[in-house]
Structures are given as C-alpha cells and as structure tokens.
C-alpha atoms as a PDB file:
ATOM      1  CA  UNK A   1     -31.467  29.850  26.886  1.00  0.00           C
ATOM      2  CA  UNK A   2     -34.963  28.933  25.459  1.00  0.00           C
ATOM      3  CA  UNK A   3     -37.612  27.436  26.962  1.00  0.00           C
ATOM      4  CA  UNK A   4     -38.204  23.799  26.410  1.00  0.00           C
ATOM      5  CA  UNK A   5     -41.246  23.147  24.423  1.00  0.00           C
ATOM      6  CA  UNK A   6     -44.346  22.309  26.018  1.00  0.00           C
ATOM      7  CA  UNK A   7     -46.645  19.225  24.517  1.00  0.00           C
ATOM      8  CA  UNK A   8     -50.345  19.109  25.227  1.00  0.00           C
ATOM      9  CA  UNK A   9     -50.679  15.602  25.839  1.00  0.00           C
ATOM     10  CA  UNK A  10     -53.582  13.381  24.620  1.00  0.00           C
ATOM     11  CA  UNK A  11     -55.220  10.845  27.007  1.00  0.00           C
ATOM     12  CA  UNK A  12     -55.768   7.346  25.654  1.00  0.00           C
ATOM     13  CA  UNK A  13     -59.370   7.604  25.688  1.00  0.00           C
ATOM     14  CA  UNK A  14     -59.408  11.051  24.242  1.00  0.00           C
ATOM     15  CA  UNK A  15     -57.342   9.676  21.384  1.00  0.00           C
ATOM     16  CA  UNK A  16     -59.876   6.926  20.718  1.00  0.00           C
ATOM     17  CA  UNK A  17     -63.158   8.881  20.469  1.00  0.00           C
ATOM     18  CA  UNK A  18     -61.769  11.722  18.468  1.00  0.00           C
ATOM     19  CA  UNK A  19     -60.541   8.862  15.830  1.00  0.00           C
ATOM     20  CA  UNK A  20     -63.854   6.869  15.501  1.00  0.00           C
ATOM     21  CA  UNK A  21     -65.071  10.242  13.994  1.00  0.00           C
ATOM     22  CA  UNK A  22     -61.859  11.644  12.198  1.00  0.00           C
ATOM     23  CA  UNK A  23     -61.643  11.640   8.225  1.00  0.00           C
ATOM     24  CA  UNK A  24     -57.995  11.119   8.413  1.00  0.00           C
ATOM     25  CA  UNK A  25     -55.772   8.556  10.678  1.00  0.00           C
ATOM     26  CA  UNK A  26     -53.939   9.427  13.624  1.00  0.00           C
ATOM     27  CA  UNK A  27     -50.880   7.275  15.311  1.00  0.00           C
ATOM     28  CA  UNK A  28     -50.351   8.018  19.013  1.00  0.00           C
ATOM     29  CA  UNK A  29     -47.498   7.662  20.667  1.00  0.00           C
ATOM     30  CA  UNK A  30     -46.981   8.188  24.588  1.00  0.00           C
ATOM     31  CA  UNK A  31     -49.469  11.003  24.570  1.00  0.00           C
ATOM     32  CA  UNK A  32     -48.762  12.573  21.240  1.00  0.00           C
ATOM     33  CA  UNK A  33     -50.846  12.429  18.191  1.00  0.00           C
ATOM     34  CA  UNK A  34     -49.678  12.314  14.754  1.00  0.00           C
ATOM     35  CA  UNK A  35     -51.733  12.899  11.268  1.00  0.00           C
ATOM     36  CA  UNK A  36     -50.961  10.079   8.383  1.00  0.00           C
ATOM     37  CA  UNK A  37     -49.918  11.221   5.016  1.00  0.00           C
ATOM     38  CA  UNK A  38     -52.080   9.841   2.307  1.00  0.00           C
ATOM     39  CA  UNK A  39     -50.007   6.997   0.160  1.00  0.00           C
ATOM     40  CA  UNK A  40     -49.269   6.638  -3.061  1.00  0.00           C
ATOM     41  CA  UNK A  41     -51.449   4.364  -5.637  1.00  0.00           C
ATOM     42  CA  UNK A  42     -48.542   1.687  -5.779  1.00  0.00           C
ATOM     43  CA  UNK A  43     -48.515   1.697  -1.858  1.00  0.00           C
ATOM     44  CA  UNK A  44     -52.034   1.168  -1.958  1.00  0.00           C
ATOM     45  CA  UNK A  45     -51.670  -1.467  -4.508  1.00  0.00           C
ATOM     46  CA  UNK A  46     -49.086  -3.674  -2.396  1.00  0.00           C
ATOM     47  CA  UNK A  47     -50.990  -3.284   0.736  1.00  0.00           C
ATOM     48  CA  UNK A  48     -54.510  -4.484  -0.978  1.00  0.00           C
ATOM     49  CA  UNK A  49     -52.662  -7.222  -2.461  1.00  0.00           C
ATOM     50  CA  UNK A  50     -50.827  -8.249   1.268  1.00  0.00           C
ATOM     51  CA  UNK A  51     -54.716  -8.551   2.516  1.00  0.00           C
ATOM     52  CA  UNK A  52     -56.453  -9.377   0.281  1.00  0.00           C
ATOM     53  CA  UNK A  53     -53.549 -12.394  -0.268  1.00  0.00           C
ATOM     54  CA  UNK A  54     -54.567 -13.025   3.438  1.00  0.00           C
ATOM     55  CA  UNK A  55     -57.293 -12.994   3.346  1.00  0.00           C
ATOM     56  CA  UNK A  56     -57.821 -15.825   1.035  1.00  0.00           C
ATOM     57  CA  UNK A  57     -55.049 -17.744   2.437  1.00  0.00           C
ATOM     58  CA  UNK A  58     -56.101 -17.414   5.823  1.00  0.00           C
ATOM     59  CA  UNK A  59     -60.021 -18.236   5.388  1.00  0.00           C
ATOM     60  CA  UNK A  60     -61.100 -21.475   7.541  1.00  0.00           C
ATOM     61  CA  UNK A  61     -58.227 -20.412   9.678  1.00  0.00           C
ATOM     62  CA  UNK A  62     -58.235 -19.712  13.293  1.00  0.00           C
ATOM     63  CA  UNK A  63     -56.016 -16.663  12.456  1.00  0.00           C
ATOM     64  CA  UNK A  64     -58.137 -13.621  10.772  1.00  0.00           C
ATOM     65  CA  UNK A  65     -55.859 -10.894   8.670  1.00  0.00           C
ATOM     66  CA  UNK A  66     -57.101  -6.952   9.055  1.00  0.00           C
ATOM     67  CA  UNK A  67     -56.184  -3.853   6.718  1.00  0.00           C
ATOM     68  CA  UNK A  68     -54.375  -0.681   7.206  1.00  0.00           C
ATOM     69  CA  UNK A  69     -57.979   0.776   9.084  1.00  0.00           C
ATOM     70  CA  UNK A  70     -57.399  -1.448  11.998  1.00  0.00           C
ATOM     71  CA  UNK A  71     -54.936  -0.259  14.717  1.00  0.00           C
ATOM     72  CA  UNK A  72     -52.380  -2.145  16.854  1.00  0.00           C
ATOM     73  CA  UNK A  73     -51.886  -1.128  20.096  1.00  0.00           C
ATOM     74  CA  UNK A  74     -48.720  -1.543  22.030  1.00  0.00           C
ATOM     75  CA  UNK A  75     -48.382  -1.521  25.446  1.00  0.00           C
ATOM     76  CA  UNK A  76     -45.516  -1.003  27.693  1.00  0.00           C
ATOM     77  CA  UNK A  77     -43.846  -0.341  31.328  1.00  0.00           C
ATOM     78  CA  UNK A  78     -43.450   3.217  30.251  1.00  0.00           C
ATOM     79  CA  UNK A  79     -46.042   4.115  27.454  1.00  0.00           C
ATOM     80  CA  UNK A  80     -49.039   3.100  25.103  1.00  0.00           C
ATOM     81  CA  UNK A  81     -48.782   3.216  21.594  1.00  0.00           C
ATOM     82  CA  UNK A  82     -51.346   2.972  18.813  1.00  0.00           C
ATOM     83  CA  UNK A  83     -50.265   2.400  15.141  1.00  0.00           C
ATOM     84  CA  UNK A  84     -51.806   1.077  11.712  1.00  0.00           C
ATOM     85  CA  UNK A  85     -50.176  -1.335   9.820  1.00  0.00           C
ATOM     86  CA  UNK A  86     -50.561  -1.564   6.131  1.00  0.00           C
ATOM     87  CA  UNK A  87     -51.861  -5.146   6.912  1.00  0.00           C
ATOM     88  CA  UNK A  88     -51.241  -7.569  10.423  1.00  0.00           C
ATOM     89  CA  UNK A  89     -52.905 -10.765  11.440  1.00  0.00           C
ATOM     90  CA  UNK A  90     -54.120 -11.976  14.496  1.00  0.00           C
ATOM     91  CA  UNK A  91     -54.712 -15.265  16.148  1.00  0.00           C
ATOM     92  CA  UNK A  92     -56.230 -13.843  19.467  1.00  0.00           C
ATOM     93  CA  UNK A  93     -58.553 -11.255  18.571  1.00  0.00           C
ATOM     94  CA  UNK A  94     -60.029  -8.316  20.321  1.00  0.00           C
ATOM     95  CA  UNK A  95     -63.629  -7.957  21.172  1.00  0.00           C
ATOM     96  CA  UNK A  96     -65.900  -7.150  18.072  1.00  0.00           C
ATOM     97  CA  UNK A  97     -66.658  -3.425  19.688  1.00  0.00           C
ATOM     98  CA  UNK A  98     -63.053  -2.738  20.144  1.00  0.00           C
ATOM     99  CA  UNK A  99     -61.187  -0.432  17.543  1.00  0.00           C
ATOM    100  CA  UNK A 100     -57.639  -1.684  17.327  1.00  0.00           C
ATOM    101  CA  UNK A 101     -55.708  -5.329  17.994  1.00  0.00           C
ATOM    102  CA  UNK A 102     -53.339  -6.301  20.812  1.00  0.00           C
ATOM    103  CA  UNK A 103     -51.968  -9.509  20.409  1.00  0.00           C
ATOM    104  CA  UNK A 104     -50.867  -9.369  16.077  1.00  0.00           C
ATOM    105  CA  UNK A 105     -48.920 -12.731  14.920  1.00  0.00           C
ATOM    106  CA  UNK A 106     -47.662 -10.879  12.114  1.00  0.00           C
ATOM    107  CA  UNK A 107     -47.529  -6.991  11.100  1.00  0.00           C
ATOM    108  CA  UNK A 108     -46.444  -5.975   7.485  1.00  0.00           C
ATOM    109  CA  UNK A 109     -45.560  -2.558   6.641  1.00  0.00           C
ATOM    110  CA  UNK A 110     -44.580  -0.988   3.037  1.00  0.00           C
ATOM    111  CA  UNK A 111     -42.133   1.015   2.952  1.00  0.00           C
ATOM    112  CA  UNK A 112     -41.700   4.418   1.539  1.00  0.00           C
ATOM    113  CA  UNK A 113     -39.336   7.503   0.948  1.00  0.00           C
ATOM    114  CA  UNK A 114     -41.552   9.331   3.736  1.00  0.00           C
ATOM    115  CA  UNK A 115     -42.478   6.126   5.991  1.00  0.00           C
ATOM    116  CA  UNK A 116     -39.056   4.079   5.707  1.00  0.00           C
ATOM    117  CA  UNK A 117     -37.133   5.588   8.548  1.00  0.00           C
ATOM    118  CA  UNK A 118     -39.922   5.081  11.217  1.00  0.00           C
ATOM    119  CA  UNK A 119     -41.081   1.838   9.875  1.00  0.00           C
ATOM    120  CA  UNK A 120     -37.521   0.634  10.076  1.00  0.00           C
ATOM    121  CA  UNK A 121     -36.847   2.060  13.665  1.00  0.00           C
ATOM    122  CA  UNK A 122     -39.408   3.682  16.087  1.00  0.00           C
ATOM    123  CA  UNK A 123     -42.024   0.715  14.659  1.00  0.00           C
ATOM    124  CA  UNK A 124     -39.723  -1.916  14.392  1.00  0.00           C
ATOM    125  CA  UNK A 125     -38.555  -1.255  17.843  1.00  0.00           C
ATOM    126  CA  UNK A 126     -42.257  -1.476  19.108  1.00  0.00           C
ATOM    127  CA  UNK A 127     -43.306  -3.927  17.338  1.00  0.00           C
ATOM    128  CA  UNK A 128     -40.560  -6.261  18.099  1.00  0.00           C
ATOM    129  CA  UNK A 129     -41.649  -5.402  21.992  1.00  0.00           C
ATOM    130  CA  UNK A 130     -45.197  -7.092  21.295  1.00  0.00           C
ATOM    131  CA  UNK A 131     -45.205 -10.752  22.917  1.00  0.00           C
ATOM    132  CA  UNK A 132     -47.582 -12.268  20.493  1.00  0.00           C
ATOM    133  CA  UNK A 133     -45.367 -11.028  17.700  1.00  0.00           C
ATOM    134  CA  UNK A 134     -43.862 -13.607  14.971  1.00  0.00           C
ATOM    135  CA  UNK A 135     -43.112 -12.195  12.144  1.00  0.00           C
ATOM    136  CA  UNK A 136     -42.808  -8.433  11.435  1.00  0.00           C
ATOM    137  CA  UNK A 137     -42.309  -7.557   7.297  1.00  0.00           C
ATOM    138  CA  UNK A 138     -40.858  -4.213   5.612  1.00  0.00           C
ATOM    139  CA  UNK A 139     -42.335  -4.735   1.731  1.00  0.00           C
ATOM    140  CA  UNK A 140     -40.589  -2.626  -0.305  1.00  0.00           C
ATOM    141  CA  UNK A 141     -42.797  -0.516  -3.041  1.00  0.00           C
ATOM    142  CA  UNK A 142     -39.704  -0.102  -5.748  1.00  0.00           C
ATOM    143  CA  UNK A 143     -38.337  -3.857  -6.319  1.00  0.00           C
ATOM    144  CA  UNK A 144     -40.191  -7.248  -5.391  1.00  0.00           C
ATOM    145  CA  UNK A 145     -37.867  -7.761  -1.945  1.00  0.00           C
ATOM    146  CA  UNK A 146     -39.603  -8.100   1.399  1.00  0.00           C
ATOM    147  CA  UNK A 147     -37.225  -7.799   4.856  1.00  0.00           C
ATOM    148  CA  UNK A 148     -38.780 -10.330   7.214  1.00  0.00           C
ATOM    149  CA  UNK A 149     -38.113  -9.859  10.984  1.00  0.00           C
ATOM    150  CA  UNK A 150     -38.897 -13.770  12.431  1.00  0.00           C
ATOM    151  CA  UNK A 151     -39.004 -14.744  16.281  1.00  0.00           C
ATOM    152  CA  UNK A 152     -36.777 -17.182  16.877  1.00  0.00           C
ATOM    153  CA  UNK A 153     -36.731 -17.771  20.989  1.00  0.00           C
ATOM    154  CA  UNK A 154     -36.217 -14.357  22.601  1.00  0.00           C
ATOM    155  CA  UNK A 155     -34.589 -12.941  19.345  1.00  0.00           C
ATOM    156  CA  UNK A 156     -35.893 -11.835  16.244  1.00  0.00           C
ATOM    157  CA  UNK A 157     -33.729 -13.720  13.198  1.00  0.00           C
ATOM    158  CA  UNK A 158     -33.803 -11.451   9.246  1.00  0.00           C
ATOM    159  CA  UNK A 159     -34.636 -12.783   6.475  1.00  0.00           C
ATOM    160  CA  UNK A 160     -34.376 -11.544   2.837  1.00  0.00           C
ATOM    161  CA  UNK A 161     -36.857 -12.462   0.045  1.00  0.00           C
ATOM    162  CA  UNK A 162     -36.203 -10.922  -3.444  1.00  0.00           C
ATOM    163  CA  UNK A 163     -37.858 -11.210  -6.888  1.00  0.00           C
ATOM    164  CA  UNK A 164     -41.233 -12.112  -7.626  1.00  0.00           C
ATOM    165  CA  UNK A 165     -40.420 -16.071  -8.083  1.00  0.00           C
ATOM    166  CA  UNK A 166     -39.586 -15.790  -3.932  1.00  0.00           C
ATOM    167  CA  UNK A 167     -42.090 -17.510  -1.522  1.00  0.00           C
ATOM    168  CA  UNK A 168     -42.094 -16.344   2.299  1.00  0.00           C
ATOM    169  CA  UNK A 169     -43.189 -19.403   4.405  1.00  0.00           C
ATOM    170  CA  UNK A 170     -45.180 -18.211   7.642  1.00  0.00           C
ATOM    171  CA  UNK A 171     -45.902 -21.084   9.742  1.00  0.00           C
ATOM    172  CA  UNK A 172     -46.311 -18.866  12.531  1.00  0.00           C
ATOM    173  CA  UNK A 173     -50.135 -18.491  11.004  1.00  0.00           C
ATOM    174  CA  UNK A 174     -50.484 -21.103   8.338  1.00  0.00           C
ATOM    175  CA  UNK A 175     -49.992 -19.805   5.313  1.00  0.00           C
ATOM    176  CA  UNK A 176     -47.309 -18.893   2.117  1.00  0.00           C
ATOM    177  CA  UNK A 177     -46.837 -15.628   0.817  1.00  0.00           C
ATOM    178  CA  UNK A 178     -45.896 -15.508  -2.567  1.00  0.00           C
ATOM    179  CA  UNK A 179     -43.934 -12.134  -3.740  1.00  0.00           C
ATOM    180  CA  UNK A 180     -46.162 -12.631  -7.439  1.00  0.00           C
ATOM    181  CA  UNK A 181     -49.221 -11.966  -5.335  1.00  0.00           C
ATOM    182  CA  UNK A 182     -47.754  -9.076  -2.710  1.00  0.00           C
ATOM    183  CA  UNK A 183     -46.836  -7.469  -6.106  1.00  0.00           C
ATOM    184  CA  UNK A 184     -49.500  -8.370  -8.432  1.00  0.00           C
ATOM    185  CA  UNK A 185     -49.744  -5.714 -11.466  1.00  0.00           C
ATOM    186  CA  UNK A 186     -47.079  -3.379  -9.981  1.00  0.00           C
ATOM    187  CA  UNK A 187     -44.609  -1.889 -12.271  1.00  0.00           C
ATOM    188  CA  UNK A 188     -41.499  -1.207 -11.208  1.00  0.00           C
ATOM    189  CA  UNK A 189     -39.411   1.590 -11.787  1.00  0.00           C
ATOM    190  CA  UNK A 190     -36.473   0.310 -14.909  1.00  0.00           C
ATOM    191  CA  UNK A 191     -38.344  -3.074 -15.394  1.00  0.00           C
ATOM    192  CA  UNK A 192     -36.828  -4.584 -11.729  1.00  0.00           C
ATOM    193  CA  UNK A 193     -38.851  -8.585 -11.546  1.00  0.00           C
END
C-alpha cells in the first residue's frame, strides 16, 4: 500500500498576489496551481485576431472584450476556479482594481495538441457552470472550423462553423464573427480554406 499523495493547497488570496508579480501564468483550480505552457505563433495569431476582431466590433458597445491576460473566475458550491481564456467578453464588468472577470457573455478558447483535452472537458464543464455564460467557442488552430457551445434555456445547443467564408452570429453581445478575420494570415497545414 502507498501513501496517498499529499497537495499543499493554495489559498485564493495567496494565488492572487503571487500572480500580479509572476512572469508566467498560473490557472488555479480548487486549491491547486498550475504553470501555462507558452503557445505557439499560430495560437497567438488566432487569439490576437479573436480580440482584436472584438474589439473593433464591440467598440460603442455596452459589452467590452479582454485578452488571454485577463482571468475568469468561476465560482461554485464546492470550489473556486481561476482560468485565462485566449479571449472572453463581458457585459457586467468587474471593478477596474480587480484582476480577473466573473460574469463573461462569451469565452473563446483555441485549441491545441497540448490544450485540447482540458479545453474540451475540465473548461468546458466550468465554463458551461457560469450563469452569465452565452456562448463558449473551441477555435481550432489547423483548419478554419470553430465549435460553438450556445445557451439555449438551461441547455447549451452546438454549433459547427467551417471554412473561412462561415460567419458566427452572436447576438448574445452584438456582434458577427467572421472566420476570415479569426483566421486572418494563418496558413494552414496542406492548403485547408
């Protein structure tokens, strides 16, 4: 028999002020702290596009867009829960002086080899958990197809967008999001448009 291991848990607080002054990003999840990988330049690429797309699209807008450097929190009966997206947008912000969001309308995440399976379950499953949540996005990074999760009632409803001639409405916040822009000088592996 071997003994179980034993985590050093991180407080909330703790987590906060040791990641207002850390080079790298940290996700937390119920107590645990995990170091993000670096991305790839066509990750990058997609996820600059995604905001700076909302950016634009959004401006005049009572819903404001944030990058991957702004965290979402999630709270529930059992744990808290702090992730980045690549890009979200919120209609009810957070005070200026906080560090992170609560209540996103919309979270997109791009998916990779290393980040797909969490993006597509442990995330999903929390994000889908926030109430203010819409629309929750999985861009993929090798072909122009986004997986759109979309709250419908109490359920979330998939959509599928493909090729770079798709548009994904988002009335939830206002705007159209065409898959040209998201993938804006991106070249994909055997010549996939």
């Amino acid at each position: 028999m071997t003994a179980a291991r034993k985590w050093n848990l991180v407080s909330v607080e703790d987590y906060l002020a040791a990641e207002e002054d850390s080079p790298i990003k940290h996700e937390y999840v119920a107590g645990v702290v995990y170091a993000m990988a670096g991305a790839r330049n066509v990750h990058n690429e997609i996820s600059l596009n995604i905001s700076g797309e909302l950016r634009t699209r959004l401006r005049g807008k009572p819903c404001k867009p944030y990058n991957s450097d702004t965290k979402i929190r999630i709270r529930s009966a059992s744990e808290i829960r702090f992730y980045y997206p690549d890009a979200s947008v919120t209609c009810k912000r957070n005070r200026p002086s906080d560090t992170f969001q609560d209540r996103p309308a919309a979270i997109f995440e791009v998916l990779s080899r290393q980040t797909r399976r969490i993006d597509e379950g442990e995330k999903k499953e929390a994000y889908l958990g926030i109430p203010s949540l819409k629309v929750y996005a999985l861009v993929e990074q090798n072909e122009p197809a986004v997986v759109l999760f979309r709250r419908k009632g109490s359920a979330f409803i998939r959509e599928v967008y493909e090729g770079v001639g798709a548009i994904i409405p988002l009335p939830e916040i206002g705007v159209e999001l065409p898959l040209s822009e998201i993938y804006a000088v991106v070249e994909f592996p055997s010549g996939r448009r």
